[in-house]
N, C-alpha and C. Protein backbone atom coordinates (compact mmCIF):
# COMPACT_ATOMS: atom_id res chain seq x y z
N UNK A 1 10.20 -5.18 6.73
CA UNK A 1 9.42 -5.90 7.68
C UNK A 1 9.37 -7.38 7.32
N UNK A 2 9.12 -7.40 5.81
CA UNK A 2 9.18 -8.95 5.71
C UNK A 2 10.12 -9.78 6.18
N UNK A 3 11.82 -9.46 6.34
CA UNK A 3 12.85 -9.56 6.49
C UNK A 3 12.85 -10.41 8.24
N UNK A 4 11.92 -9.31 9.09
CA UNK A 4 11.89 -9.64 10.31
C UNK A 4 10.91 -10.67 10.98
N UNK A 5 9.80 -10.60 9.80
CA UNK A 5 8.94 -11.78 10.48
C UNK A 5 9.16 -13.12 9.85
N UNK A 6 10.58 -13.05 8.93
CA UNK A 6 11.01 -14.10 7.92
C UNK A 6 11.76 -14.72 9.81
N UNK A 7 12.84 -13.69 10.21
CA UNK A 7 13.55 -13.87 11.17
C UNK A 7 12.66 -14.41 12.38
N UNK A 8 11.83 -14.03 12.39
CA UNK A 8 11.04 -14.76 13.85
C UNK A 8 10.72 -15.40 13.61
N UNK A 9 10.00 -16.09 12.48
CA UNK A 9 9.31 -17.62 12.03
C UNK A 9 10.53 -18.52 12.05
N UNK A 10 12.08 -18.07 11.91
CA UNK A 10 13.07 -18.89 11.62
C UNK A 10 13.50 -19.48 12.94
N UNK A 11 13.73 -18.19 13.93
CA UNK A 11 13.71 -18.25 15.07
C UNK A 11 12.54 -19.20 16.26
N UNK A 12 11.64 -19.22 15.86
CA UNK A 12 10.17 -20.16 16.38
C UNK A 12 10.61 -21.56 15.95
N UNK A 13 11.41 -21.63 14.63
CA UNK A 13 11.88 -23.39 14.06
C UNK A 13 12.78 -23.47 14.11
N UNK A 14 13.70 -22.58 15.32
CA UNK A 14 15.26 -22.90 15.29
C UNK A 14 15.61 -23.27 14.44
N UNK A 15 15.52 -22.11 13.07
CA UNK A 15 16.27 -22.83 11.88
C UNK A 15 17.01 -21.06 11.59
N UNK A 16 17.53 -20.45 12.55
CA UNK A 16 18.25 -19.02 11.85
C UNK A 16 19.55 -19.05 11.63
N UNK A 17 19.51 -18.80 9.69
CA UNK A 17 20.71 -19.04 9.73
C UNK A 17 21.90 -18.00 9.37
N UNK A 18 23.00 -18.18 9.22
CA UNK A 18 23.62 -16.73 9.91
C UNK A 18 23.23 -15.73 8.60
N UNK A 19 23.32 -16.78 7.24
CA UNK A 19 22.84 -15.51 6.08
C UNK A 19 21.35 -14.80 6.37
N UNK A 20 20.83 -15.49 7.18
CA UNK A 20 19.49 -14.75 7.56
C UNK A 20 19.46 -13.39 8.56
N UNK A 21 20.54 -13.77 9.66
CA UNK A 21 20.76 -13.16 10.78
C UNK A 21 21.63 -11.59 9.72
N UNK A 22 22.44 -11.99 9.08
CA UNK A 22 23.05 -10.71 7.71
C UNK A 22 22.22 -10.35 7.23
N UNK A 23 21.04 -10.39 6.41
CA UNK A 23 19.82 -10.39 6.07
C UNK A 23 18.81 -8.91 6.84
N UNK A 24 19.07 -9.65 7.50
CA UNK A 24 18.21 -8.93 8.88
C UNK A 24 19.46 -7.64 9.33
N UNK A 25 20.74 -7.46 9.94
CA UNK A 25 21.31 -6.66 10.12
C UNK A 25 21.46 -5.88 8.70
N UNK A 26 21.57 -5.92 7.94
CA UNK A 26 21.59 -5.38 6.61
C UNK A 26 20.08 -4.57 6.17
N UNK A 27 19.04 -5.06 6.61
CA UNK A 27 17.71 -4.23 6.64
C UNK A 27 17.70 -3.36 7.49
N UNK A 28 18.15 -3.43 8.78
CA UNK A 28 18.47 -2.19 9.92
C UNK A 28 19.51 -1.63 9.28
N UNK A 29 20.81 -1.69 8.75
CA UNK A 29 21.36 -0.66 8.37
C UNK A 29 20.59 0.16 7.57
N UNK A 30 19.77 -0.26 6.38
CA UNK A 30 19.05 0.40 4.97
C UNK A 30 18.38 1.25 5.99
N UNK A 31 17.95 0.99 6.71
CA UNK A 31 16.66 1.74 7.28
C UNK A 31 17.29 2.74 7.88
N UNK A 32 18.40 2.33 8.52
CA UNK A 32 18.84 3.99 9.46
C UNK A 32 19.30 4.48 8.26
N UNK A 33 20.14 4.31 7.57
CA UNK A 33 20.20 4.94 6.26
C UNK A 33 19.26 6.44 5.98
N UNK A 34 17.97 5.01 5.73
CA UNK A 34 16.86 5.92 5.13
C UNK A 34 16.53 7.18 6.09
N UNK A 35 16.50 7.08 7.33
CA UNK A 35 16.08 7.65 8.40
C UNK A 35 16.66 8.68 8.39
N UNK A 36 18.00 8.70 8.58
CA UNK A 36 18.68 9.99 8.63
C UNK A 36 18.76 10.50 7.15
N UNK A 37 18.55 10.18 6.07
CA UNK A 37 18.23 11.25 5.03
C UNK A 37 16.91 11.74 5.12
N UNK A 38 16.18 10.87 5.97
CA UNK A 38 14.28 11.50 5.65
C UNK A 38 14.70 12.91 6.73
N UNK A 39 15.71 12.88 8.11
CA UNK A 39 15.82 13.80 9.12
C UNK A 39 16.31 15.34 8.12
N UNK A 40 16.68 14.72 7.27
CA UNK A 40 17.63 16.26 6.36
C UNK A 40 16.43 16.56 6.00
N UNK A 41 15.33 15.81 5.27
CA UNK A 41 14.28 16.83 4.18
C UNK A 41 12.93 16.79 4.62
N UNK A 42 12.52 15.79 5.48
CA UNK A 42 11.37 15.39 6.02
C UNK A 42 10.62 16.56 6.67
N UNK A 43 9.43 17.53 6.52
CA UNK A 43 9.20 18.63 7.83
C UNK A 43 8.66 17.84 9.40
N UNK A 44 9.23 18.79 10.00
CA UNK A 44 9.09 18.31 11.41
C UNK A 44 7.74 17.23 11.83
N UNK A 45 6.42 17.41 11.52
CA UNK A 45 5.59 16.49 11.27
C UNK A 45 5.54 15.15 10.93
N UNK A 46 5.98 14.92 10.31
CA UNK A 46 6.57 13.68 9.32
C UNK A 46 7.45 12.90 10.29
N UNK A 47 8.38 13.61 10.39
CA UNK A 47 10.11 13.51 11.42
C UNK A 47 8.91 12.70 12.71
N UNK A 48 8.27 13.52 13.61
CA UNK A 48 7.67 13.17 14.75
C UNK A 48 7.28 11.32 14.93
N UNK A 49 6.30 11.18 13.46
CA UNK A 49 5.61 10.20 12.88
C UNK A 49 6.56 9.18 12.77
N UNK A 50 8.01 9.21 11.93
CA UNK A 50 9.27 8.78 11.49
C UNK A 50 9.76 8.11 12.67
N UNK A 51 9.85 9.07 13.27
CA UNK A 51 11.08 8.73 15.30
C UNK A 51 10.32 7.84 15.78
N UNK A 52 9.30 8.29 16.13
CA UNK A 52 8.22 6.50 16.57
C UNK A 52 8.40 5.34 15.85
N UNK A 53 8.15 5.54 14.29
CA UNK A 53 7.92 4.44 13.89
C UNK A 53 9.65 3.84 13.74
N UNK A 54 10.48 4.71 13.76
CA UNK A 54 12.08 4.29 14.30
C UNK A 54 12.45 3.44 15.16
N UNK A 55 12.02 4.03 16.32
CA UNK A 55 11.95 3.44 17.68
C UNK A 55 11.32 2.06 17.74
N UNK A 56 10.08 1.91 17.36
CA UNK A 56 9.60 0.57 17.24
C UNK A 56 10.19 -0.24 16.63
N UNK A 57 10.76 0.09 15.14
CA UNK A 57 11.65 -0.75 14.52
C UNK A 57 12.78 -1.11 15.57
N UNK A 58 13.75 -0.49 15.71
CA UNK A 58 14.62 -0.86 17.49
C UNK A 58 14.18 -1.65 17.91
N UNK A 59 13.24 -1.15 18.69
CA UNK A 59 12.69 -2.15 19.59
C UNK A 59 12.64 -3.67 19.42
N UNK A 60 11.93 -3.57 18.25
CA UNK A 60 11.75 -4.95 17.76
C UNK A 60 12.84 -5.56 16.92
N UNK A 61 14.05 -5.05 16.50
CA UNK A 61 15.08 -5.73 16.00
C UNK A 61 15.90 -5.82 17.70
N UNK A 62 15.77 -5.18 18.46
CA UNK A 62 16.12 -5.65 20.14
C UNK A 62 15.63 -6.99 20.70
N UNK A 63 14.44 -7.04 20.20
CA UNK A 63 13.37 -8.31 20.89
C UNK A 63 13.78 -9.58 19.96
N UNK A 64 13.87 -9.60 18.54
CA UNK A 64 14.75 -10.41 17.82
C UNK A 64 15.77 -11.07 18.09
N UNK A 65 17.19 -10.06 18.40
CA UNK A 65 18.28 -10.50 18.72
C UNK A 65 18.05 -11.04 20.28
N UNK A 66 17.54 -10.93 20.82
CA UNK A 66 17.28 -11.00 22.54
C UNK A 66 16.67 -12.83 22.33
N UNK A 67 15.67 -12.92 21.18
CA UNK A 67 15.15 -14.02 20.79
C UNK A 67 16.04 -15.35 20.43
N UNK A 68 16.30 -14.63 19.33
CA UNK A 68 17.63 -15.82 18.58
C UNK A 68 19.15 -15.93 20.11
N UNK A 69 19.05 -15.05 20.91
CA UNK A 69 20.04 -15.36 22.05
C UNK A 69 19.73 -16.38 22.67
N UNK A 70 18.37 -16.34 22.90
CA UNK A 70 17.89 -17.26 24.02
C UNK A 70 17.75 -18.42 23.80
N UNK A 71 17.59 -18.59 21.85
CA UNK A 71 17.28 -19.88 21.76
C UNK A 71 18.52 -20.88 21.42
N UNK A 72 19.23 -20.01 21.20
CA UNK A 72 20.69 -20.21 20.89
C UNK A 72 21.33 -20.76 22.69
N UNK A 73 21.00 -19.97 23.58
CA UNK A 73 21.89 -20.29 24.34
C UNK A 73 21.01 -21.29 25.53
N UNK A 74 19.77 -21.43 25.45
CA UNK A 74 18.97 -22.05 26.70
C UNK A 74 17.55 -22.32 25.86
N UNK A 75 17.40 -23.25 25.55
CA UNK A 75 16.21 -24.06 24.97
C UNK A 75 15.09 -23.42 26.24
N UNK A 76 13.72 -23.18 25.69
CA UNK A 76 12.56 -22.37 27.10
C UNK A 76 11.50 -23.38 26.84
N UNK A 77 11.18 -24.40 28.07
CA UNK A 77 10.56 -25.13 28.21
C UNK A 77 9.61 -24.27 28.11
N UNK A 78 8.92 -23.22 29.44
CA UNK A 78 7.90 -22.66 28.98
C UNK A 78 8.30 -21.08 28.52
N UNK A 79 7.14 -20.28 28.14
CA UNK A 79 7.76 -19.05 27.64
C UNK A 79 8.82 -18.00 28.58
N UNK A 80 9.72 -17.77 27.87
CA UNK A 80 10.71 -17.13 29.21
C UNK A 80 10.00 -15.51 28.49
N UNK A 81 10.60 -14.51 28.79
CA UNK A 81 10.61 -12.44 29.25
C UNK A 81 10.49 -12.59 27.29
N UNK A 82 11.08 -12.68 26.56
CA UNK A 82 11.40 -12.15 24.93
C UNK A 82 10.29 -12.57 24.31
N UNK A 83 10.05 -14.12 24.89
CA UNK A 83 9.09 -14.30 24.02
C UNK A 83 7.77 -14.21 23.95
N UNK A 84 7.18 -13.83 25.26
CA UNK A 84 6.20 -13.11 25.87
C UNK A 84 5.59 -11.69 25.17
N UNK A 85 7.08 -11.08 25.48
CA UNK A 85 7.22 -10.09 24.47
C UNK A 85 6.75 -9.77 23.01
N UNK A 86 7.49 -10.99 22.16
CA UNK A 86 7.03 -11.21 21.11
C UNK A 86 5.54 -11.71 20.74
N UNK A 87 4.67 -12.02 21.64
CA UNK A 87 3.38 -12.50 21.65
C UNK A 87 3.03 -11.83 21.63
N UNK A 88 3.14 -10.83 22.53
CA UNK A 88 2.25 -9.83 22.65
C UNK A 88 2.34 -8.42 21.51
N UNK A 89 3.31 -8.47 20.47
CA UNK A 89 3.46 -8.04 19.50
C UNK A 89 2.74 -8.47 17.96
N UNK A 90 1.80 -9.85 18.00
CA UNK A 90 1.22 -10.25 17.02
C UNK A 90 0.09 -10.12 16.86
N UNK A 91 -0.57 -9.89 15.88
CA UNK A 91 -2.43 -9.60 15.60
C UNK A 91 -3.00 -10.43 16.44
């Protein structure tokens, strides 16, 4: 997680840089990694708990890359769809 809110603070100062953007794809690999060995030993309970908190991870490495696209390709005077998104994802 640290990895990703390293990536959105970088992303907020248009400063992401590609070893960061590796960084970050390299923490989603570890994690599916982890995921599908927790699916071999994990009991179904756990697994349930796991797939959600999976999915959210997705999600939000989706809303990331969707982020660093936008800022990369069209500077957002005011907030455009991702980053809305991302607001509404913070404490």
């Amino acid at each position: 997680m640290n990895v990703a809110t390293a990536f959105l603070h970088a992303v907020e100062g248009r400063e992401v840089a590609d070893e960061l953007r590796s960084e970050l794809d390299r923490a989603r690999r570890e994690h599916r990694l982890r995921h599908a060995e927790a699916q071999m030993l994990a009991p179904d309970a756990v697994m349930a708990a796991a797939s959600t908190a999976n999915r959210h991870l997705g999600d939000l490495y989706g809303l990331l890359m969707r982020l660093d696209r936008t800022r990369r390709t069209r500077p957002c005077s005011k907030p455009c769809a991702p980053w809305r998104r991302a607001g509404s994802l913070r404490p």
